[in-house]
PDB file of N, CA and C in Angstrom:
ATOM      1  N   UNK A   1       0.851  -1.169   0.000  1.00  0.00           N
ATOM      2  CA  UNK A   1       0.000   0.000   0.000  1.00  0.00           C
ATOM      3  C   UNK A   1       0.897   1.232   0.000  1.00  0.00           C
ATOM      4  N   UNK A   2       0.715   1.984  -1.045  1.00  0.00           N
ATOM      5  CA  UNK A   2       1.569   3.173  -0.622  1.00  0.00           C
ATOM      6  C   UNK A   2       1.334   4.063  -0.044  1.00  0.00           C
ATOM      7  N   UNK A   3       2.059   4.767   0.352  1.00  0.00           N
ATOM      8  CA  UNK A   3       2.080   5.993   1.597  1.00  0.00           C
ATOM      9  C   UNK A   3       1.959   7.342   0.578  1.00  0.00           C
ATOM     10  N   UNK A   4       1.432   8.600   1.374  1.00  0.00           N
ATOM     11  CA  UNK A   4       1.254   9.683   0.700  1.00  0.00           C
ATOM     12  C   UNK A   4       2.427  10.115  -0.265  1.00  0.00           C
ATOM     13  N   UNK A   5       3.609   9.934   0.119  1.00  0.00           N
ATOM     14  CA  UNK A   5       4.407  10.540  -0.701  1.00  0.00           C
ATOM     15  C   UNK A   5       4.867   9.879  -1.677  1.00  0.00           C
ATOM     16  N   UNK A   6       4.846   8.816  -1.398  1.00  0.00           N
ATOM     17  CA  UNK A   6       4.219   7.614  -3.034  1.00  0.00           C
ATOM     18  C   UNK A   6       3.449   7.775  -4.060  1.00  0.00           C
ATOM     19  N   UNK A   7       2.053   8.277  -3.155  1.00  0.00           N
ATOM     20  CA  UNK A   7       0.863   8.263  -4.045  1.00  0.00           C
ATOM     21  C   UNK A   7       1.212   9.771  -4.736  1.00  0.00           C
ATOM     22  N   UNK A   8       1.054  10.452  -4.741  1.00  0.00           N
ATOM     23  CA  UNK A   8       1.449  12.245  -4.895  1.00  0.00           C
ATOM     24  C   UNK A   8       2.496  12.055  -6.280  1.00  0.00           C
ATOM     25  N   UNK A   9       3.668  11.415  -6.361  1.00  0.00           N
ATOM     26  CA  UNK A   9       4.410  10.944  -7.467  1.00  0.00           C
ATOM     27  C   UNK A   9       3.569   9.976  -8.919  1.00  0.00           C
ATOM     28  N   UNK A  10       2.650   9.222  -8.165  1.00  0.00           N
ATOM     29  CA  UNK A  10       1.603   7.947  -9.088  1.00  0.00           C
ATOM     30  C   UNK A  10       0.961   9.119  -9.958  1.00  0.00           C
ATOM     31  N   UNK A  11       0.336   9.903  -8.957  1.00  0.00           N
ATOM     32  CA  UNK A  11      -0.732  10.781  -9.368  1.00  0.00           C
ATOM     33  C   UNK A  11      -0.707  11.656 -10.397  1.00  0.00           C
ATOM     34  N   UNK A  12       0.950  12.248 -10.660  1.00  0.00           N
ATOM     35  CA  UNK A  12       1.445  13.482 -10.894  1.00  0.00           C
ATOM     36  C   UNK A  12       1.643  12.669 -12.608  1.00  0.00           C
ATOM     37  N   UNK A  13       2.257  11.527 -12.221  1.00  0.00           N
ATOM     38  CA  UNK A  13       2.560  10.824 -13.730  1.00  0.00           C
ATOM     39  C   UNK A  13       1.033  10.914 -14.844  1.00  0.00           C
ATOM     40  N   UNK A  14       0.113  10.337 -13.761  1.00  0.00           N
ATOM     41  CA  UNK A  14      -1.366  10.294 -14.091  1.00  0.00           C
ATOM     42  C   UNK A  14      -1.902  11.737 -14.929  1.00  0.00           C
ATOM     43  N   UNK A  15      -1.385  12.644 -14.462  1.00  0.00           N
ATOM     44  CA  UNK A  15      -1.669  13.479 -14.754  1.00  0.00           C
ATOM     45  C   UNK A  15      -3.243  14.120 -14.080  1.00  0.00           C
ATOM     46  N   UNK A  16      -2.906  13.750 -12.789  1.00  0.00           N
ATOM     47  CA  UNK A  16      -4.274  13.645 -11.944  1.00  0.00           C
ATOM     48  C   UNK A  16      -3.779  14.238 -10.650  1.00  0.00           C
ATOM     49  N   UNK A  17      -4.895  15.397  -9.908  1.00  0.00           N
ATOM     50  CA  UNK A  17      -4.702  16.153  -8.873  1.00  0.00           C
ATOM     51  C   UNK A  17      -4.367  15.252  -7.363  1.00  0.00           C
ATOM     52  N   UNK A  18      -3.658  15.946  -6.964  1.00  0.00           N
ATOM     53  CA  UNK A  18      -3.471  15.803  -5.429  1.00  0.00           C
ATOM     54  C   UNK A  18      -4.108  15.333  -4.576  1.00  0.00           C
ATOM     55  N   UNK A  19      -5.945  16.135  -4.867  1.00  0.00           N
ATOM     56  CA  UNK A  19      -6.932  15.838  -4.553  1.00  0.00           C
ATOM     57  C   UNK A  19      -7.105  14.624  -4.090  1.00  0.00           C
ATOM     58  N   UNK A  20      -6.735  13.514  -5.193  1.00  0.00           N
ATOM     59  CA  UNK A  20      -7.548  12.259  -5.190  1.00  0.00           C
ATOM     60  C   UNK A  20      -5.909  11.168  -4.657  1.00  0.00           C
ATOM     61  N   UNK A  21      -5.756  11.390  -3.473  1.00  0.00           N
ATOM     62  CA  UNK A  21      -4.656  10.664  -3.134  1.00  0.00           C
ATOM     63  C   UNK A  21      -5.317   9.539  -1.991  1.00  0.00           C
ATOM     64  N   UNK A  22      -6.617   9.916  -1.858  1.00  0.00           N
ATOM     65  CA  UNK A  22      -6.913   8.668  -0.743  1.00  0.00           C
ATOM     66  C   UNK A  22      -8.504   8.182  -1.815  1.00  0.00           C
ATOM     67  N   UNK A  23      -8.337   8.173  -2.791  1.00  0.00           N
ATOM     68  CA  UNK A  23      -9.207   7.504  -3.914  1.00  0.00           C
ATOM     69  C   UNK A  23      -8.408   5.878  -4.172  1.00  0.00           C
ATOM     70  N   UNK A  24      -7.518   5.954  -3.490  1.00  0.00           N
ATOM     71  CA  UNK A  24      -6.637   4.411  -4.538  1.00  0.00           C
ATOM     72  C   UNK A  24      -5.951   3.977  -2.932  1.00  0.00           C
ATOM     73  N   UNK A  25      -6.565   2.644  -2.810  1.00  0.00           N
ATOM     74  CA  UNK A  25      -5.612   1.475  -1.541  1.00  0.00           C
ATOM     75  C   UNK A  25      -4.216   1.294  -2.167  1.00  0.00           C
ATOM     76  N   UNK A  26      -4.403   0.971  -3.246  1.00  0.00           N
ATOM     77  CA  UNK A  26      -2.770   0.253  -3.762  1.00  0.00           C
ATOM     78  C   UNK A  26      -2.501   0.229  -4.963  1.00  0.00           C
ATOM     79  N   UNK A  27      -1.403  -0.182  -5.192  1.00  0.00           N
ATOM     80  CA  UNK A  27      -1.232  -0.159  -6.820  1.00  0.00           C
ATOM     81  C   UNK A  27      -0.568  -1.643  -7.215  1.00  0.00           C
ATOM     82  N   UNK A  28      -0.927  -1.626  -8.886  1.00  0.00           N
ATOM     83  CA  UNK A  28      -0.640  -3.485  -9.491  1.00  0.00           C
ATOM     84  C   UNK A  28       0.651  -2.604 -10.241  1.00  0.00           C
ATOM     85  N   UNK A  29       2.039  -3.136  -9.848  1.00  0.00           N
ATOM     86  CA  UNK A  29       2.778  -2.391 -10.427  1.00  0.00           C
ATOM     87  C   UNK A  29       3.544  -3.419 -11.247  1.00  0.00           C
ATOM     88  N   UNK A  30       4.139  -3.206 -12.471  1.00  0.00           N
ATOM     89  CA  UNK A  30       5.474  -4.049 -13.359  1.00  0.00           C
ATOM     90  C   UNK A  30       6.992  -3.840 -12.856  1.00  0.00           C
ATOM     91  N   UNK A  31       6.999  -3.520 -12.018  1.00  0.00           N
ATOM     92  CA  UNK A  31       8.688  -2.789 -11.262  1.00  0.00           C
ATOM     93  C   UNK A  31       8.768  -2.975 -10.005  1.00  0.00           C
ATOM     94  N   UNK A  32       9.681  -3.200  -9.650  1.00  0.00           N
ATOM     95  CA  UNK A  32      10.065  -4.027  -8.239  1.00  0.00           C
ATOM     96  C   UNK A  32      10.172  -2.833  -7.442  1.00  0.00           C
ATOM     97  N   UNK A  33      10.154  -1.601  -7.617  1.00  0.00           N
ATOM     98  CA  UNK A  33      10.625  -0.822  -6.489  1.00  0.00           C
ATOM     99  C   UNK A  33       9.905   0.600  -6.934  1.00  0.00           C
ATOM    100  N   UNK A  34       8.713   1.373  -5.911  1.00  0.00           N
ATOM    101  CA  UNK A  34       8.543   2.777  -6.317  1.00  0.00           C
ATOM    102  C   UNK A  34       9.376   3.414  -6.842  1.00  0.00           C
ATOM    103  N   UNK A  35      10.824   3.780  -6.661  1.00  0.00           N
ATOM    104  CA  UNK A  35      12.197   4.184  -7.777  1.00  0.00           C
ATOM    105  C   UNK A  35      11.789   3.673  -8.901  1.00  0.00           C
ATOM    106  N   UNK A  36      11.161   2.691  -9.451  1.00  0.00           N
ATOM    107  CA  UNK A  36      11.573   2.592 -10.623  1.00  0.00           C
ATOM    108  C   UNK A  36      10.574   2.540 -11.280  1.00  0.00           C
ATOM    109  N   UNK A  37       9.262   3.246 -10.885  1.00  0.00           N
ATOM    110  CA  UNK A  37       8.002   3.881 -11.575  1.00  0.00           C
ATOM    111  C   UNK A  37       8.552   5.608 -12.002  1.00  0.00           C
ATOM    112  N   UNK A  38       8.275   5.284 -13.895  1.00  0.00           N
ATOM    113  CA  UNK A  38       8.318   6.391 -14.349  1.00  0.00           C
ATOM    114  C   UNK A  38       7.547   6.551 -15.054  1.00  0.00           C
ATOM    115  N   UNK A  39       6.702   5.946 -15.872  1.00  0.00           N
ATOM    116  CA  UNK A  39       5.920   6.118 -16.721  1.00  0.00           C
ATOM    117  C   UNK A  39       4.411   5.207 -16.314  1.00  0.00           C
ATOM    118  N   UNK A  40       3.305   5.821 -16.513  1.00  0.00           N
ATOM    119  CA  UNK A  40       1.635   5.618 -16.631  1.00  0.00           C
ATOM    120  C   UNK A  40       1.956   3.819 -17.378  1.00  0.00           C
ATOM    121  N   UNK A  41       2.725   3.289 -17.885  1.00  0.00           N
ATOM    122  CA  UNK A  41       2.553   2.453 -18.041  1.00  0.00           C
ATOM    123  C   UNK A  41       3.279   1.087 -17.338  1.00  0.00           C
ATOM    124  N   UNK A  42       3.631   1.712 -16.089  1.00  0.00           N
ATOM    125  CA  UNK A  42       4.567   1.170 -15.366  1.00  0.00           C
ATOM    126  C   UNK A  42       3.381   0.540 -14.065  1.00  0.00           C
ATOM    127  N   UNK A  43       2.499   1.174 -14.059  1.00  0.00           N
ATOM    128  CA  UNK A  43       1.322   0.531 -12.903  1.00  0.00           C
ATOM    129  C   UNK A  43      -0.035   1.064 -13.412  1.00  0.00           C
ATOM    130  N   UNK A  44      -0.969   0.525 -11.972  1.00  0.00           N
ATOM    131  CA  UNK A  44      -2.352   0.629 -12.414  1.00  0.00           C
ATOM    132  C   UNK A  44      -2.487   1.202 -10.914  1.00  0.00           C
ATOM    133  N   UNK A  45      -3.457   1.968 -10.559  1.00  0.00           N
ATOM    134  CA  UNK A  45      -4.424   1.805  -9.372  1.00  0.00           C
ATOM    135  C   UNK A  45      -5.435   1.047  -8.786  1.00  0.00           C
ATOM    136  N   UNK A  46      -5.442   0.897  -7.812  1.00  0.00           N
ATOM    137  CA  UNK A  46      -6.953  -0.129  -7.520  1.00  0.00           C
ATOM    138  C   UNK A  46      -7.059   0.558  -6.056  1.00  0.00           C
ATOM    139  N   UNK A  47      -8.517   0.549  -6.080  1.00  0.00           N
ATOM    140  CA  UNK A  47      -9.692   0.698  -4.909  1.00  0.00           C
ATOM    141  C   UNK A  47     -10.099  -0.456  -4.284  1.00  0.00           C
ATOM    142  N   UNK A  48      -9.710  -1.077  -3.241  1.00  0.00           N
ATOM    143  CA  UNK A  48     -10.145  -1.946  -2.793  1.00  0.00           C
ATOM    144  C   UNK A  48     -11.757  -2.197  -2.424  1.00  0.00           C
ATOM    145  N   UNK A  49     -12.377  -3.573  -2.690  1.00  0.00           N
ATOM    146  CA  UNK A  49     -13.782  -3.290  -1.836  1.00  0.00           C
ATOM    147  C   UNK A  49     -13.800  -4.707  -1.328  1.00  0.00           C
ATOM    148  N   UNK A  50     -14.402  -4.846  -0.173  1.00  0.00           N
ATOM    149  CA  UNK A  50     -14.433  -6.010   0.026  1.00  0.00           C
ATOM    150  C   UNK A  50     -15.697  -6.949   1.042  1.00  0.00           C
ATOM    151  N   UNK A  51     -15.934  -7.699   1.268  1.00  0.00           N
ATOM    152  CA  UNK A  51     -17.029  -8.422   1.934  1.00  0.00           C
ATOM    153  C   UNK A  51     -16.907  -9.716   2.594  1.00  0.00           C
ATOM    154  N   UNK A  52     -17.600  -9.923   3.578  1.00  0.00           N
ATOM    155  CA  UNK A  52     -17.456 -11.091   3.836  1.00  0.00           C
ATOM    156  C   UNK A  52     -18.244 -12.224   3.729  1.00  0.00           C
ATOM    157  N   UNK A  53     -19.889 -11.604   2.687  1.00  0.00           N
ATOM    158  CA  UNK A  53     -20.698 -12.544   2.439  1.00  0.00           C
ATOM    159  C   UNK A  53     -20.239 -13.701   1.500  1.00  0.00           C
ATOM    160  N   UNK A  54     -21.003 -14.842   1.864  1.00  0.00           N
ATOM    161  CA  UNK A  54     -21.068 -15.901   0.854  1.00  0.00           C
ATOM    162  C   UNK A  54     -21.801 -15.419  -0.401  1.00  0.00           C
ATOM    163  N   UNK A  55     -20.813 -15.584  -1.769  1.00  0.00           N
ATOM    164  CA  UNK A  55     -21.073 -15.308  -2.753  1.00  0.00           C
ATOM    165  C   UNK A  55     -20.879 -16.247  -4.031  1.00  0.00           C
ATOM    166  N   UNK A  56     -21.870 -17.158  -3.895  1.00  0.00           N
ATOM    167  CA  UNK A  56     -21.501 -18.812  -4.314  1.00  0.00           C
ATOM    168  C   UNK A  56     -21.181 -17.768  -6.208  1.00  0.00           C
ATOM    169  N   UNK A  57     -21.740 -17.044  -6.250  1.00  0.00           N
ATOM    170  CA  UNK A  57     -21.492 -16.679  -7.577  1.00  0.00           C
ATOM    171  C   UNK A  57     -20.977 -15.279  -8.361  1.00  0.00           C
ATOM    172  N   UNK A  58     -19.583 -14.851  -7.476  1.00  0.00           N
ATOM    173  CA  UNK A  58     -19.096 -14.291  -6.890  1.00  0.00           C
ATOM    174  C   UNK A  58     -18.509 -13.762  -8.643  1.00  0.00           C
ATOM    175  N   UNK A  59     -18.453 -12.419  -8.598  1.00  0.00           N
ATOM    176  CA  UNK A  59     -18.837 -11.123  -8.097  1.00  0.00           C
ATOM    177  C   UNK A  59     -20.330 -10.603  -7.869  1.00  0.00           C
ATOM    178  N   UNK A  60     -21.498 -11.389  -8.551  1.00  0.00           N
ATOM    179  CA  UNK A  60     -22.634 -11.780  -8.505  1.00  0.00           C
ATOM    180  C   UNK A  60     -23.081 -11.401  -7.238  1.00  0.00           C
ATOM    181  N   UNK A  61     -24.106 -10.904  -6.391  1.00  0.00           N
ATOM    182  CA  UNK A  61     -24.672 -10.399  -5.391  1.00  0.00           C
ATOM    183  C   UNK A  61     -23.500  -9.094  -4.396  1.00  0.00           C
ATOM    184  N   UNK A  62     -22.236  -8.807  -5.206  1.00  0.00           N
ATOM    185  CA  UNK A  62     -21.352  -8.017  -4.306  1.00  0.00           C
ATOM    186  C   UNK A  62     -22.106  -6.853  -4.182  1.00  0.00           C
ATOM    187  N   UNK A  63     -22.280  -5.956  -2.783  1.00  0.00           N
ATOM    188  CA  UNK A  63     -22.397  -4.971  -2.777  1.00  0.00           C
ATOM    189  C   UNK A  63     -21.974  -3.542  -1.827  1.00  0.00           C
ATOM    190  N   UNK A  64     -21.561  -2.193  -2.635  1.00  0.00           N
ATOM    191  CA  UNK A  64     -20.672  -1.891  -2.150  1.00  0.00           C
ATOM    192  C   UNK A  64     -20.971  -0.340  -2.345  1.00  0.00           C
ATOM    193  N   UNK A  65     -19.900   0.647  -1.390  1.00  0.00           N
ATOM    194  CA  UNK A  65     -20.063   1.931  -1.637  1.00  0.00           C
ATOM    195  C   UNK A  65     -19.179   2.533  -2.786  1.00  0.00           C
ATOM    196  N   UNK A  66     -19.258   3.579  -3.037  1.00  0.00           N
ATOM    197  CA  UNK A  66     -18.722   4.284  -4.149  1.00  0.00           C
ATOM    198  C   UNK A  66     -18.395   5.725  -3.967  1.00  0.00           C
ATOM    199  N   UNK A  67     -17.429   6.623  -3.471  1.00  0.00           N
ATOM    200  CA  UNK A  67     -17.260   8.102  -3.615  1.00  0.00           C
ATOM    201  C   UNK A  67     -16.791   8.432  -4.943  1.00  0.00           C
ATOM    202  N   UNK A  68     -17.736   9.396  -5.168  1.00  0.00           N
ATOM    203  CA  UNK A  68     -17.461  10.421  -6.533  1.00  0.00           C
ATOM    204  C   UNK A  68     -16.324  10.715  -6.739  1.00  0.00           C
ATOM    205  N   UNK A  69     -15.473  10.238  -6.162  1.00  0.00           N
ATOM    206  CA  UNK A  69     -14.031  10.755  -6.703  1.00  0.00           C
ATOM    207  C   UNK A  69     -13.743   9.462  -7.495  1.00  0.00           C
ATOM    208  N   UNK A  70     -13.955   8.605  -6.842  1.00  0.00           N
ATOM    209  CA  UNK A  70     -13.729   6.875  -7.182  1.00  0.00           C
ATOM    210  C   UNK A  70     -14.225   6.830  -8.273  1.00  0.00           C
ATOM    211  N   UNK A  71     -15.428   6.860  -8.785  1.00  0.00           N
ATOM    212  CA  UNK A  71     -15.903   7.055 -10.176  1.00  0.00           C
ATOM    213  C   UNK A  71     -15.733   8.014 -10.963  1.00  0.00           C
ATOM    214  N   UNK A  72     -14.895   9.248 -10.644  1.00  0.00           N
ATOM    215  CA  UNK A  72     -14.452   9.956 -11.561  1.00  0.00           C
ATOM    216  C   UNK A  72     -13.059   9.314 -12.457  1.00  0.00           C
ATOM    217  N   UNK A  73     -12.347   8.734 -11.560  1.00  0.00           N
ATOM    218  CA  UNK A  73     -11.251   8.389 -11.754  1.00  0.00           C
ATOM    219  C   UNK A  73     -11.412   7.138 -12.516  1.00  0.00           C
ATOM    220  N   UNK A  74     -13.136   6.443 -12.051  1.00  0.00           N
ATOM    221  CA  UNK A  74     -12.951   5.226 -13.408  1.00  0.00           C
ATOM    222  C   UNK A  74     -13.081   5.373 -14.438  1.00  0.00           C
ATOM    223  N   UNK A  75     -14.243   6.836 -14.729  1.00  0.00           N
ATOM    224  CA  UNK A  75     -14.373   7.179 -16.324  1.00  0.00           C
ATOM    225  C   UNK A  75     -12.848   7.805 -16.415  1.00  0.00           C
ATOM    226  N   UNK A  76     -12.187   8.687 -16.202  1.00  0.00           N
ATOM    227  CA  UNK A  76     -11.535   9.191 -16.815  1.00  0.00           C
ATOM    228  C   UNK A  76     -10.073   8.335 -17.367  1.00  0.00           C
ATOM    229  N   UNK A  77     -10.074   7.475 -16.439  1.00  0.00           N
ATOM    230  CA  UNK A  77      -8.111   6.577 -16.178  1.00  0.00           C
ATOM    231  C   UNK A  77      -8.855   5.080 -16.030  1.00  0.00           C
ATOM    232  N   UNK A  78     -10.237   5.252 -17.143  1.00  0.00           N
ATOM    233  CA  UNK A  78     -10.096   3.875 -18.465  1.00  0.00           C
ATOM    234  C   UNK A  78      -9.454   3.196 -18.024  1.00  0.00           C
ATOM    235  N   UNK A  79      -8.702   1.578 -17.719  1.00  0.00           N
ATOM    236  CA  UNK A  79      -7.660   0.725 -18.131  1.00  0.00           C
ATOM    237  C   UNK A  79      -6.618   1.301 -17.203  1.00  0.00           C
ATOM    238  N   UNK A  80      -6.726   2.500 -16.313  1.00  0.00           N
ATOM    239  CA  UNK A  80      -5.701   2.698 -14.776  1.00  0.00           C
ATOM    240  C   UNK A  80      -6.251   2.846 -14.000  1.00  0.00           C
ATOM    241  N   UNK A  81      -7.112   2.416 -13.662  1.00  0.00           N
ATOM    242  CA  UNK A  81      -8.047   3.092 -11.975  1.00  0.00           C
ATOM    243  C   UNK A  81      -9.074   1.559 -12.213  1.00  0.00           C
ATOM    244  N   UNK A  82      -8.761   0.454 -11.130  1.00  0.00           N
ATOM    245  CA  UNK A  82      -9.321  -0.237 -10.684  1.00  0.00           C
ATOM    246  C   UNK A  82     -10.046  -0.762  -9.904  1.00  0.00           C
ATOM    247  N   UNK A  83     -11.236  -1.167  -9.478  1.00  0.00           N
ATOM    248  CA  UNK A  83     -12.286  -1.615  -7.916  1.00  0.00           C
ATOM    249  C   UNK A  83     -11.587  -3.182  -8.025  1.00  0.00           C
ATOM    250  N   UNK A  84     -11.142  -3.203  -7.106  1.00  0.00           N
ATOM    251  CA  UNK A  84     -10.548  -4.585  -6.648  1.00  0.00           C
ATOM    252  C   UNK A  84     -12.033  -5.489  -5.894  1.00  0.00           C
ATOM    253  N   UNK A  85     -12.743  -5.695  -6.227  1.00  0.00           N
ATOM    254  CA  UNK A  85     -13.640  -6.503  -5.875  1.00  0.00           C
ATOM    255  C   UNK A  85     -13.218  -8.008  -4.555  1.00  0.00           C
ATOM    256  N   UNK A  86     -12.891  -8.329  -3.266  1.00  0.00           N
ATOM    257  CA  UNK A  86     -12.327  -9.288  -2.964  1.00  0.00           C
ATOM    258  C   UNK A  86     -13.616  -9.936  -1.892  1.00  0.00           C
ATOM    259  N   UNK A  87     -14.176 -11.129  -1.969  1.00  0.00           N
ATOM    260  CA  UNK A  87     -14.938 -12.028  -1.104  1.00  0.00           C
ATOM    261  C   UNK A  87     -13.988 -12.710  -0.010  1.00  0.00           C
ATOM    262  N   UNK A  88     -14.161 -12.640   1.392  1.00  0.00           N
ATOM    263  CA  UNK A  88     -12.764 -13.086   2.121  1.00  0.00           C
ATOM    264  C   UNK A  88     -13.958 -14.088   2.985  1.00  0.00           C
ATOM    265  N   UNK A  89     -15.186 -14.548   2.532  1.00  0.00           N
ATOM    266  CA  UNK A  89     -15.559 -15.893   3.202  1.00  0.00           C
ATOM    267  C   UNK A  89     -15.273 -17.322   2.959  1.00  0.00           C
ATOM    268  N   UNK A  90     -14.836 -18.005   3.703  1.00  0.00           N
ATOM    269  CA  UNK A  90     -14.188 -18.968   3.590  1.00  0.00           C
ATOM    270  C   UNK A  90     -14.541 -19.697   2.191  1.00  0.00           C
ATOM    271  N   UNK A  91     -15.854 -20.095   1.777  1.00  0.00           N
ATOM    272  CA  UNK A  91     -16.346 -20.732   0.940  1.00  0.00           C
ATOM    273  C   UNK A  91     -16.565 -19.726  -0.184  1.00  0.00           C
ATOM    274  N   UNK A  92     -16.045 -18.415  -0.428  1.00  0.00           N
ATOM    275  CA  UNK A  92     -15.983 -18.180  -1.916  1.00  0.00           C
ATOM    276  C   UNK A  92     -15.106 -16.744  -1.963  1.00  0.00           C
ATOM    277  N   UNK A  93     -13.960 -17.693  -1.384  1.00  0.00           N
ATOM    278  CA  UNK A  93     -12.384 -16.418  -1.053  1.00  0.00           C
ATOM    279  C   UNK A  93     -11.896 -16.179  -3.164  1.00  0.00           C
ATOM    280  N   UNK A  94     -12.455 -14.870  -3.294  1.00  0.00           N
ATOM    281  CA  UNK A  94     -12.004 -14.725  -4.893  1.00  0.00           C
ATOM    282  C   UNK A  94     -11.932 -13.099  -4.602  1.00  0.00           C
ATOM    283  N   UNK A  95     -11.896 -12.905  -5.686  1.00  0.00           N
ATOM    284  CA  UNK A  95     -11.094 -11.428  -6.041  1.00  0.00           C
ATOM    285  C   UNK A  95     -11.441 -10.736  -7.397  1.00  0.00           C
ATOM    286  N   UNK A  96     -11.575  -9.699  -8.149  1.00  0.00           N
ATOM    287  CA  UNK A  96     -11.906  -9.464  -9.130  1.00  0.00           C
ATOM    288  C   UNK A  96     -11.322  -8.133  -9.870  1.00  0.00           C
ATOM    289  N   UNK A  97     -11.013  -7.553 -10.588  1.00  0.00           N
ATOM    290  CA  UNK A  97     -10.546  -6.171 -10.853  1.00  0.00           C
ATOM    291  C   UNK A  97     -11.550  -5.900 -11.790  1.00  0.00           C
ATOM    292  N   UNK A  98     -12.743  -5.004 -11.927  1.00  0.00           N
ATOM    293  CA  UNK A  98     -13.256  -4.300 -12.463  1.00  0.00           C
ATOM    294  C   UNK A  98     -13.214  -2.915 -12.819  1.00  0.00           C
ATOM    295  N   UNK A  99     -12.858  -2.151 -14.442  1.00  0.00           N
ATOM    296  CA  UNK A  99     -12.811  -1.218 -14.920  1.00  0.00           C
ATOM    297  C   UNK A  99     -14.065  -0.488 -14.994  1.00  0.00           C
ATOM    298  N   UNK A 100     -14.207   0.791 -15.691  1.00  0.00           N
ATOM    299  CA  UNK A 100     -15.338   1.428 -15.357  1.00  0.00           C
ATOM    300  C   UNK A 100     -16.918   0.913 -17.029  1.00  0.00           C
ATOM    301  N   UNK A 101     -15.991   0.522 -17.701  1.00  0.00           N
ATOM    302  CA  UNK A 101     -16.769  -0.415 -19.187  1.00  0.00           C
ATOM    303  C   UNK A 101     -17.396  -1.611 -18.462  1.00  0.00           C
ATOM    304  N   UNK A 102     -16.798  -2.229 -17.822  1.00  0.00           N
ATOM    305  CA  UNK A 102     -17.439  -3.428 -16.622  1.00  0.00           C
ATOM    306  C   UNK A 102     -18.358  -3.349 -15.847  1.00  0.00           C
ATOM    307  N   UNK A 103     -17.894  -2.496 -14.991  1.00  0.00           N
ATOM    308  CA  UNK A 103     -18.723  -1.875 -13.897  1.00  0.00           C
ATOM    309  C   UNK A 103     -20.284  -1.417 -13.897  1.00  0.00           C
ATOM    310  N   UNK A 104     -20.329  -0.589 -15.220  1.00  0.00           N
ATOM    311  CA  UNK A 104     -21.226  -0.371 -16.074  1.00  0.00           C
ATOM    312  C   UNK A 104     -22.480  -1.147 -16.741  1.00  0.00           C
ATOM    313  N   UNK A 105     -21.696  -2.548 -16.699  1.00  0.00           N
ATOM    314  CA  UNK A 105     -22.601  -3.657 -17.409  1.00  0.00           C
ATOM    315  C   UNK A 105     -23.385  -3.862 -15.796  1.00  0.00           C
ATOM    316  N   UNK A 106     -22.836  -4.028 -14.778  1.00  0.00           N
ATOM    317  CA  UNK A 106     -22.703  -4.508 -13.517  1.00  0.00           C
ATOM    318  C   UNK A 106     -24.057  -3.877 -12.658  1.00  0.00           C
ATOM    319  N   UNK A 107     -24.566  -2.532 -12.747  1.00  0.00           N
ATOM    320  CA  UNK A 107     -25.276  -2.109 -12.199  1.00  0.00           C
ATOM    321  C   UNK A 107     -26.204  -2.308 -12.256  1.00  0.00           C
ATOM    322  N   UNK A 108     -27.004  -2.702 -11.184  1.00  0.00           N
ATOM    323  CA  UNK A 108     -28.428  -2.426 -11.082  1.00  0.00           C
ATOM    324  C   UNK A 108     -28.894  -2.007 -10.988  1.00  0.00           C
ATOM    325  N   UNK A 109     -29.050  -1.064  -9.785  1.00  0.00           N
ATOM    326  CA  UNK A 109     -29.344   0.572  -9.229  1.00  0.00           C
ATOM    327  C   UNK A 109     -27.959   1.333  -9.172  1.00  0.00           C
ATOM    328  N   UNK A 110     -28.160   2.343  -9.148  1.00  0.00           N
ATOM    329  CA  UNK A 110     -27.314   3.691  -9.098  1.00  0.00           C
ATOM    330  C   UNK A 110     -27.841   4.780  -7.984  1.00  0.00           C
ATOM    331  N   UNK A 111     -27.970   4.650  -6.459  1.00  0.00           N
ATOM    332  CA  UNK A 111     -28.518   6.178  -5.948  1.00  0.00           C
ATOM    333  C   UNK A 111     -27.531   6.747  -5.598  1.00  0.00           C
ATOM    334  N   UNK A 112     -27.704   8.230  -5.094  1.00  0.00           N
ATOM    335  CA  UNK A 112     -26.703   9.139  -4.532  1.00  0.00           C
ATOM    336  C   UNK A 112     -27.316   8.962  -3.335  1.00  0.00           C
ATOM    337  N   UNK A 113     -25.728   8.796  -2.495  1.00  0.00           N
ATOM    338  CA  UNK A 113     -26.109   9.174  -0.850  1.00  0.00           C
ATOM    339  C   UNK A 113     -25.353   9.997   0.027  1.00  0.00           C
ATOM    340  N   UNK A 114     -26.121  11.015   0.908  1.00  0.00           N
ATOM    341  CA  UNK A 114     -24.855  11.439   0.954  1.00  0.00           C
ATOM    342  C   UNK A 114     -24.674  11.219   2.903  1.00  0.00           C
ATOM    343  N   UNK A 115     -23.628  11.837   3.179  1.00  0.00           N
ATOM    344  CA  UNK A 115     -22.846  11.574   4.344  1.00  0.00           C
ATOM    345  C   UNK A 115     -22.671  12.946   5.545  1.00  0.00           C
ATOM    346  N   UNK A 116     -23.140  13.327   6.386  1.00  0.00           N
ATOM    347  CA  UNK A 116     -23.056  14.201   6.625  1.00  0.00           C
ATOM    348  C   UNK A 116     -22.394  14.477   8.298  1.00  0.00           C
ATOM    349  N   UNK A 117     -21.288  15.160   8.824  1.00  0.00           N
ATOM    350  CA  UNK A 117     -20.904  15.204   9.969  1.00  0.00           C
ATOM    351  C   UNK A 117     -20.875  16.599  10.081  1.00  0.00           C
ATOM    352  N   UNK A 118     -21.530  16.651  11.887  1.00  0.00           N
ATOM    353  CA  UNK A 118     -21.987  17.871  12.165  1.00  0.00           C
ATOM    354  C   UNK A 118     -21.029  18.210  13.341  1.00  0.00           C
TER     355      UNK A 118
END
């Protein structure tokens, strides 16, 4: 998982604001060492989500939250900005990476909710 001053470098390559540095858990990288990320085609992002229901037909019944930043970043970074989909119950421990063309097929409902601290 990288740390802020990790992510801030990912971002900058991305060509994507500051803003969205706690939009992404981790990254799927081709290079053994943050040093040796230089180029957008050197990693991906992913958003973790995860559950612990039985999901005999798994990604099939997953369900999950979403911040508007998170879905900005799937339309825009296409094929770099991933929802890591992961089931961690014993009987249907799987995992999934869904893009925002996927995701899309995926929906059933769509509401806005919002969150409010006073």
């Amino acid at each position: 998982m990288p740390n802020l001053a990790q992510r801030r470098p990912l971002l900058s390559i991305l060509g994507v604001s500051d803003g969205f540095t706690g939009a992404f858990d981790g990254i799927r990288t081709r290079k053994q060492s943050f040093a040796e990320i230089t180029t957008a085609g050197d990693f991906d992002l992913l958003e973790t989500k995860t559950t612990a229901k039985h999901l005999p037909a798994f990604p099939k019944g997953f369900f999950f939250g979403m911040t508007e930043n998170e879905e900005m970043l799937l339309k825009v970074l296409e094929g770099k900005y991933f929802l890591c989909f992961v089931s961690l119950h014993s009987s249907s421990k799987a995992f999934a990476l869904v893009g925002w063309t996927d995701l899309k097929q995926l929906f059933r409902t769509k509401r806005i909710q919002y969150h409010v601290n006073f």
